[in-house]
N, C-alpha and C. Protein backbone atom coordinates (compact mmCIF):
# COMPACT_ATOMS: atom_id res chain seq x y z
N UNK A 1 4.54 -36.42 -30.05
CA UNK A 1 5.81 -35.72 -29.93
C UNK A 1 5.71 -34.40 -30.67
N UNK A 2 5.61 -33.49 -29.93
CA UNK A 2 6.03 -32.38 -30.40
C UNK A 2 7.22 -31.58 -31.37
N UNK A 3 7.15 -30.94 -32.28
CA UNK A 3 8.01 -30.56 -32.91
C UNK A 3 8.86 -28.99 -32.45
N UNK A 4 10.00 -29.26 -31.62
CA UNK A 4 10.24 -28.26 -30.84
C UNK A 4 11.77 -27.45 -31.68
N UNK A 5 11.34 -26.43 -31.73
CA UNK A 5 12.74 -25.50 -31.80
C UNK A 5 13.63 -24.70 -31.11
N UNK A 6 14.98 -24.54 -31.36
CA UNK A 6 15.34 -23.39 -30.32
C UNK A 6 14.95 -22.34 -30.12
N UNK A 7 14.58 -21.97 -29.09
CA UNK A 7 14.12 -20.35 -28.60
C UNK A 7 12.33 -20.72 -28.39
N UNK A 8 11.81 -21.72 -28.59
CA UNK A 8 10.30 -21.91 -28.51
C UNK A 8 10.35 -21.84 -27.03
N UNK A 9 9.01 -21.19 -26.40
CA UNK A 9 8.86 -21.03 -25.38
C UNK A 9 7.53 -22.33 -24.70
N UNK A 10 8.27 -22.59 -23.59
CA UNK A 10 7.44 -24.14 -23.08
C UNK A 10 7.56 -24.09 -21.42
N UNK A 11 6.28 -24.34 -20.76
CA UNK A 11 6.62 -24.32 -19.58
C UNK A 11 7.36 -25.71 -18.77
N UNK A 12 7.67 -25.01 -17.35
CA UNK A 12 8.98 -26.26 -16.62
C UNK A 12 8.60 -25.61 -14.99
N UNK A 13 9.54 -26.67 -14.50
CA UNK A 13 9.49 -26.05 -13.07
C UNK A 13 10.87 -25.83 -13.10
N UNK A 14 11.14 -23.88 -12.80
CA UNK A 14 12.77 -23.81 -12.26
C UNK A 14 12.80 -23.66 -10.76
N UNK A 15 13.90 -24.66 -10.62
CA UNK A 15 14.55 -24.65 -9.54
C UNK A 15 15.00 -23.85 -8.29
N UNK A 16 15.21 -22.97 -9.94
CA UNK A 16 15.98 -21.11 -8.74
C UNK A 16 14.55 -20.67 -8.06
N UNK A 17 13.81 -20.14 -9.32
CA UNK A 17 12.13 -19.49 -8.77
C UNK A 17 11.54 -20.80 -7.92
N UNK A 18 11.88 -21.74 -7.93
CA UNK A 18 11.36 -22.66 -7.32
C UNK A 18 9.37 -22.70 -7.87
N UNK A 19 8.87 -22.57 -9.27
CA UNK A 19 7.97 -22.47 -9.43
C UNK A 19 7.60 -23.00 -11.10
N UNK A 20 6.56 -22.96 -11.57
CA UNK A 20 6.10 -23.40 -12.98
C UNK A 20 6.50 -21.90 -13.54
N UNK A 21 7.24 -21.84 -14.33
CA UNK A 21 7.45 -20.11 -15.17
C UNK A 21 7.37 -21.21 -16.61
N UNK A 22 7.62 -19.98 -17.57
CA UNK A 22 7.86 -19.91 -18.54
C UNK A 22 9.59 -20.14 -18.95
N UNK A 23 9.63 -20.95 -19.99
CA UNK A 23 11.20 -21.43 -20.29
C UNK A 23 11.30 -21.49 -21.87
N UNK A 24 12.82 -20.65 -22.41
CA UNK A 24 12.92 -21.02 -23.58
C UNK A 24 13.92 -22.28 -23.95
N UNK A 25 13.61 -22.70 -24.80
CA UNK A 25 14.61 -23.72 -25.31
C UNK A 25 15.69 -23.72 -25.58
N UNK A 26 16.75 -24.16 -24.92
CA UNK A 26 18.22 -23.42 -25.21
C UNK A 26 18.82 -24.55 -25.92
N UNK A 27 18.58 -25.97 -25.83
CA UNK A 27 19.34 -27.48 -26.19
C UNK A 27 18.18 -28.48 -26.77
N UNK A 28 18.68 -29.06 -28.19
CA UNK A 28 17.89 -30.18 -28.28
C UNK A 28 18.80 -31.23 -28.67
N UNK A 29 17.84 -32.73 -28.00
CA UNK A 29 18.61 -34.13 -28.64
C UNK A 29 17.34 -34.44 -28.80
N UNK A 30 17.37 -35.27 -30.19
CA UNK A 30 16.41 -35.82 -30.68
C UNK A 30 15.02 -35.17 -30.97
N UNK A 31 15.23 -33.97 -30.99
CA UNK A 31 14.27 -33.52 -31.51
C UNK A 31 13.44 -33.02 -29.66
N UNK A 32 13.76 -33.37 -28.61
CA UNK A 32 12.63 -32.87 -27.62
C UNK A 32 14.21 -31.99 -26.71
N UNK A 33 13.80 -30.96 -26.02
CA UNK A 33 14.13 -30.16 -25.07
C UNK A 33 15.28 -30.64 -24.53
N UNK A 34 16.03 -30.13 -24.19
CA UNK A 34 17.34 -31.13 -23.40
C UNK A 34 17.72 -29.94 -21.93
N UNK A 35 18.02 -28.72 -22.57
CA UNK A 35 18.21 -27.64 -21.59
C UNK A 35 17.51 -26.46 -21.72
N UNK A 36 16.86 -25.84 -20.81
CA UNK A 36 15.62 -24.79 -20.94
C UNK A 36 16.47 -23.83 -20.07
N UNK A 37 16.16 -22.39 -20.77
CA UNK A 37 16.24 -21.51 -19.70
C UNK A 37 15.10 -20.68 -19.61
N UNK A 38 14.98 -20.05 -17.91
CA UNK A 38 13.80 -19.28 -17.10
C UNK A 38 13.63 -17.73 -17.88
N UNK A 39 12.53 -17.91 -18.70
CA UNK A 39 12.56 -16.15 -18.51
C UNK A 39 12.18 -14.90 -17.82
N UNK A 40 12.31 -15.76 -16.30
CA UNK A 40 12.35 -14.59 -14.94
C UNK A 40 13.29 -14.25 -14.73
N UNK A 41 13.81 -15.14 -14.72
CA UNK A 41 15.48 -15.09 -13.66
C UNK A 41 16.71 -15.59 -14.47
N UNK A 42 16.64 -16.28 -15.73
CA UNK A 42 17.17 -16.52 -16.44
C UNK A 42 18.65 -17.61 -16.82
N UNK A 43 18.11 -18.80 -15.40
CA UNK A 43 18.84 -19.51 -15.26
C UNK A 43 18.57 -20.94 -16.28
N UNK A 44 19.82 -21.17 -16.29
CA UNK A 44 19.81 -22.29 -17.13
C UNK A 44 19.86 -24.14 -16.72
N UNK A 45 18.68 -24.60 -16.64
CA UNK A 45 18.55 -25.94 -16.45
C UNK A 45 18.38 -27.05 -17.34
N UNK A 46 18.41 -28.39 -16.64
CA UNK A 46 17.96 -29.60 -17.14
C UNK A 46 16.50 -29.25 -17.88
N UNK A 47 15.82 -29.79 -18.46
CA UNK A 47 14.32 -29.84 -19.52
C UNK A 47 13.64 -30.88 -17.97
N UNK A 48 12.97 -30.55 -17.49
CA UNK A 48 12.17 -31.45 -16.37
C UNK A 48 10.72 -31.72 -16.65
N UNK A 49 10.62 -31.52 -17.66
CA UNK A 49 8.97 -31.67 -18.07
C UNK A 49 8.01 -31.40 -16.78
N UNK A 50 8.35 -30.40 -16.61
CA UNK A 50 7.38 -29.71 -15.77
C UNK A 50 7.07 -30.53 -14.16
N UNK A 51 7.99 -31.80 -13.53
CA UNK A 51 7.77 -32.21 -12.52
C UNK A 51 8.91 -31.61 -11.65
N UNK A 52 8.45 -31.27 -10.91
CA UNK A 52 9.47 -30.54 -9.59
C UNK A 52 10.36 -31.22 -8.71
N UNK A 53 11.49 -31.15 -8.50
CA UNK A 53 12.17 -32.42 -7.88
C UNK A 53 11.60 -32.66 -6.54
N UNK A 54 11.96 -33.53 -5.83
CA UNK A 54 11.40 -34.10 -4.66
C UNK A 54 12.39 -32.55 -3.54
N UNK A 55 11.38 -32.69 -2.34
CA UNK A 55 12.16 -32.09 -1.39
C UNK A 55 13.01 -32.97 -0.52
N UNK A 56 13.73 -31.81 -0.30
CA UNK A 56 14.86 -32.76 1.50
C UNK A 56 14.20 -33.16 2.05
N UNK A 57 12.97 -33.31 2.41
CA UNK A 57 12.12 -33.73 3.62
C UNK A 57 11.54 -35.03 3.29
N UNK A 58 11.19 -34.88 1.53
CA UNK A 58 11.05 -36.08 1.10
C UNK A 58 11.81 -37.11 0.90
N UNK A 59 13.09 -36.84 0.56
CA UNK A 59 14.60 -37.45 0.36
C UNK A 59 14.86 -38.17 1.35
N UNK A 60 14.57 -37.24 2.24
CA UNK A 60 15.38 -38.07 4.06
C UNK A 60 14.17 -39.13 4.04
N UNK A 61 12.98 -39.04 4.53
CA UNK A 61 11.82 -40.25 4.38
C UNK A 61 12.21 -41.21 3.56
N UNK A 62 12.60 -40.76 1.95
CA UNK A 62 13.16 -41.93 1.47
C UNK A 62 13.69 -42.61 1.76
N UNK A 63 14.77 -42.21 2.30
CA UNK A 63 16.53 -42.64 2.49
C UNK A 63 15.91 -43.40 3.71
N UNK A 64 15.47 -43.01 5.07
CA UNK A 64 15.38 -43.71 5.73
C UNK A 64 14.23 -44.65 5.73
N UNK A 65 13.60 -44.89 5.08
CA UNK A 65 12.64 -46.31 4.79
C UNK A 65 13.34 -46.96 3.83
N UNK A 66 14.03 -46.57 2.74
CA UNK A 66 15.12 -47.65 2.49
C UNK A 66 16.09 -48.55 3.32
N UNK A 67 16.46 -47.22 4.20
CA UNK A 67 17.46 -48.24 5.40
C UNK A 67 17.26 -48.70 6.66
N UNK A 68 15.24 -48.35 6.84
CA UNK A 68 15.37 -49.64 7.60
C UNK A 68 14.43 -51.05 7.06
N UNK A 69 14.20 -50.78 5.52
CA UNK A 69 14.00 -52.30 4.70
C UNK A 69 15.27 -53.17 5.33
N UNK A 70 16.33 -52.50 4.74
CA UNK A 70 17.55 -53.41 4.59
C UNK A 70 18.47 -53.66 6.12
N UNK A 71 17.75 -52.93 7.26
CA UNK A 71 18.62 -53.69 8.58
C UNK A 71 17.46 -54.62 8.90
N UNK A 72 16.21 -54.69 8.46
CA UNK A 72 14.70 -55.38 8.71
C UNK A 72 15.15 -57.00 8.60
N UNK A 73 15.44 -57.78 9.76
CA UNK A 73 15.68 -59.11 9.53
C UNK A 73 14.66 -60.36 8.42
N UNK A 74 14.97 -60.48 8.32
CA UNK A 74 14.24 -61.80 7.08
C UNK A 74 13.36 -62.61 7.55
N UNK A 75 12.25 -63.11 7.58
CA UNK A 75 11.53 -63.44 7.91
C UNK A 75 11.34 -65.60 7.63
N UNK A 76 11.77 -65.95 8.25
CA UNK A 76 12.10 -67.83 8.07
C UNK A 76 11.05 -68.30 6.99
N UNK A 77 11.30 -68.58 6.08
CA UNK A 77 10.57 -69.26 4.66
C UNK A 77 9.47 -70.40 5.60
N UNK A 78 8.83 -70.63 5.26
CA UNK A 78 7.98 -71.77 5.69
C UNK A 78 7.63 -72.77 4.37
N UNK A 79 7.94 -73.92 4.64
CA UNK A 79 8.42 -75.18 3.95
C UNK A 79 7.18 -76.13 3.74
C-alpha cells in the first residue's frame, strides 16, 4: 500500500480522454485515492486503478448471455 497524498500525481484511465493520462489526487479514504482528476482535460472522476470500464458492446453481450442463461430451460436431474 502506497502512501498517497493530495495533489500526488498517479496514473488512471479517464473516461472523458477515454485513455491512460496522468491524474492528480483530489480525495482520500483510508489512506488510497478515492477521486482523481485528469491533467488534460481536467475532469473529475472515480480512482479506477487504471482499468477502463467495459464498453456498450461489451455490456449488451453481457446482458444478453445473462438472459438467455435464465429463459434456458432446466435440464431433468437424473436419479
Amino acid at each position: 500500500m502506497a502512501n498517497y497524498r493530495l495533489g500526488d500525481v498517479i496514473d488512471d484511465h479517464c473516461i472523458k480522454c477515454r485513455r491512460m493520462t496522468n491524474h492528480s489526487i483530489v480525495s482520500l479514504v483510508d489512506g488510497e485515492a478515492a477521486k482523481v482528476r485528469c491533467r488534460t482535460c481536467y475532469h473529475d472522476h472515480d480512482y479506477r486503478k487504471g482499468e477502463a470500464p467495459p464498453s456498450k458492446k461489451e455490456l449488451k453481450k453481457q446482458s444478453a448471455a445473462a438472459s438467455a442463461e435464465a429463459s434456458a430451460p432446466e435440464s431433468p436431474e437424473q436419479v
